[in-house]
Structure formats: structure tokens, C-alpha cells
C-alpha atoms as a PDB file:
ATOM      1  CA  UNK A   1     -50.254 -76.583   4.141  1.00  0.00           C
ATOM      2  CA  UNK A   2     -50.020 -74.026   0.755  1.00  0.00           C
ATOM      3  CA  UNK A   3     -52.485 -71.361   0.998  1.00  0.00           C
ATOM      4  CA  UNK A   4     -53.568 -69.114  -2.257  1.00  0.00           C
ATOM      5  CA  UNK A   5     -53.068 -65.439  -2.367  1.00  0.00           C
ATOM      6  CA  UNK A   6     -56.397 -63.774  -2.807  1.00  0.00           C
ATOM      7  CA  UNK A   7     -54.233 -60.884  -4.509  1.00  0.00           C
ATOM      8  CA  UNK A   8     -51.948 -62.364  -6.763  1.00  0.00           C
ATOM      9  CA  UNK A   9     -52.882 -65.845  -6.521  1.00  0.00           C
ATOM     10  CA  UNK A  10     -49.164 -67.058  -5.677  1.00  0.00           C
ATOM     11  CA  UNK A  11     -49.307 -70.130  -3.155  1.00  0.00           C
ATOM     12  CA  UNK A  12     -47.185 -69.674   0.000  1.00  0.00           C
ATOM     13  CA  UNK A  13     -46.882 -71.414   3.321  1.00  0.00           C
ATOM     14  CA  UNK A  14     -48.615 -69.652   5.970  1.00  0.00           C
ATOM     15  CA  UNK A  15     -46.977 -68.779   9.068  1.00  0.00           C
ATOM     16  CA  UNK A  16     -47.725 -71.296  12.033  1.00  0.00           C
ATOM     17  CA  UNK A  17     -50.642 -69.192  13.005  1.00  0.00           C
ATOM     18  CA  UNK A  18     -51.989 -68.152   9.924  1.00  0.00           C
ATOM     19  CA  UNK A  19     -51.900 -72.073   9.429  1.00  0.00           C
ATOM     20  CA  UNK A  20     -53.897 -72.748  12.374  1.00  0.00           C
ATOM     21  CA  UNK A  21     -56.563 -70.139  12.638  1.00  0.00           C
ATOM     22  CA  UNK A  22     -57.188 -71.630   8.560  1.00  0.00           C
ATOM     23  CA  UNK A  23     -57.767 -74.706   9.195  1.00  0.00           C
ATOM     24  CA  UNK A  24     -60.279 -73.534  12.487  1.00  0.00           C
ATOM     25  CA  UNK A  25     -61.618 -71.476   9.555  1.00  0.00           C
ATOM     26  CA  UNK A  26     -61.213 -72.647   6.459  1.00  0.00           C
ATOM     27  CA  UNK A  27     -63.459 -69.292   4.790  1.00  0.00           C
ATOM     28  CA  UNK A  28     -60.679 -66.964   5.879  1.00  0.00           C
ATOM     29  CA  UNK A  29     -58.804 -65.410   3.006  1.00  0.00           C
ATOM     30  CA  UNK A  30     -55.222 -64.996   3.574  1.00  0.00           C
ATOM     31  CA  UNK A  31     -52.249 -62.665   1.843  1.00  0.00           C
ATOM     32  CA  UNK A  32     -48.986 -63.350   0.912  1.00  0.00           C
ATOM     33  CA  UNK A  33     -46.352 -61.925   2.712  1.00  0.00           C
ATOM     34  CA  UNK A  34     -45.054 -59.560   0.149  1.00  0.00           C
ATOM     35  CA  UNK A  35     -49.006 -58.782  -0.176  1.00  0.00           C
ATOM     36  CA  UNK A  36     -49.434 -57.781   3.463  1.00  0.00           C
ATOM     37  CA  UNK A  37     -46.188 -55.836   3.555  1.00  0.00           C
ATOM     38  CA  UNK A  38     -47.218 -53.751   0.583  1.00  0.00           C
ATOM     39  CA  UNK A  39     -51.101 -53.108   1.484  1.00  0.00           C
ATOM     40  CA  UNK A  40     -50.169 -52.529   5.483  1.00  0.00           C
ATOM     41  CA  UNK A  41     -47.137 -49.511   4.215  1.00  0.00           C
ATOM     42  CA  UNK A  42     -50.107 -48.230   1.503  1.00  0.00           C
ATOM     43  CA  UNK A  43     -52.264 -47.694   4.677  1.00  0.00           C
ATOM     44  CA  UNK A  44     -49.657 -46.076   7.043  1.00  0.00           C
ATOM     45  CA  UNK A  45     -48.519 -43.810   4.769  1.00  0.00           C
ATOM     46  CA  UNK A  46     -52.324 -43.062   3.847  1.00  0.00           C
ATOM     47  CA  UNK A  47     -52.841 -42.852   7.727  1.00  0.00           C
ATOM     48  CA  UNK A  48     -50.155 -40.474   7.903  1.00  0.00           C
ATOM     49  CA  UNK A  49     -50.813 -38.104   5.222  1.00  0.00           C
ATOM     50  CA  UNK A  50     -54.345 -37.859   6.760  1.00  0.00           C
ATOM     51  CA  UNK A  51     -52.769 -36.598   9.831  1.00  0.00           C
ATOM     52  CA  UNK A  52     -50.420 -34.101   8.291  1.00  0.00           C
ATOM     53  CA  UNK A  53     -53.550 -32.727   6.089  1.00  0.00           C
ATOM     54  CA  UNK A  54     -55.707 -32.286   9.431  1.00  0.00           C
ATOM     55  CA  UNK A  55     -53.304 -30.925  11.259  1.00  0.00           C
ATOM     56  CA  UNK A  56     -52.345 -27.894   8.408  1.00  0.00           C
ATOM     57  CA  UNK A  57     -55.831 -27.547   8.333  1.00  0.00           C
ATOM     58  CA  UNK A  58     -56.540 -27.238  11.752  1.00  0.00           C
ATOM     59  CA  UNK A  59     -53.320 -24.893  11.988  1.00  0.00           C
ATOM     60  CA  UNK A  60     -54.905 -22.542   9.073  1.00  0.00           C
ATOM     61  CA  UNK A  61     -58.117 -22.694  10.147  1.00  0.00           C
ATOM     62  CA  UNK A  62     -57.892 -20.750  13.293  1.00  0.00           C
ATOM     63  CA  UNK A  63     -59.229 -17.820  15.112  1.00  0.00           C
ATOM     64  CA  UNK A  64     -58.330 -14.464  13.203  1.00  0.00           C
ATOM     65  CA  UNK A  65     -57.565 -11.680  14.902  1.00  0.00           C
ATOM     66  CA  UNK A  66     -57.777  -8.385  13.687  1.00  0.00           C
END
């Protein structure tokens, strides 16, 4: 079964699956596998650059003393 990208519009063979839960549901919308690689490391390192910005801010934000 090819699938479209909804990204870059490439066609690809979903894993066995993907393939599966697609044709249960043909509405779904699928990525690529380069696609998912490069959106799910855009969102760690988003995820992680939230945590280092709340914790500086939580570490500057303190109690004063003095």
C-alpha cells in the first residue's frame, strides 16, 4: 500500500502498522519517515529548551535575602 506525505507529498510504504490502522481509518494522515524524524527532534529539543528556560527562571527568581 503507498501512502502520501501530508508534508512533502513523497509516497512511501507505511510500516506494517501504520498500514493497518489506515486502512481501519482511511481519514488518518500519515508522515514520512524522514518527516516524523525531523518534526519529533524539532519538539524535543523545543521540550527541552522549555525546561532549561524554567528552570533558570525558577533558579533567579528566588527568595532574596538581605
Amino acid at each position: 500500500m503507498k501512502t502520501k506525505c501530508v508534508l512533502c507529498d513523497r509516497t512511501f510504504t507505511p510500516a506494517p502498522l501504520q498500514e493497518k490502522k489506515l486502512r481501519k481509518h482511511p481519514h488518518r494522515m500519515f508522515l514520512c519517515p524522514e518527516c516524523h524524524q525531523r518534526i519529533s527532534q524539532q519538539t524535543l529539543d523545543r521540550k527541552s529548551e522549555m525546561d532549561r528556560r524554567k528552570t533558570s527562571c525558577q533558579s533567579s527568581s528566588g527568595p532574596q535575602s538581605g
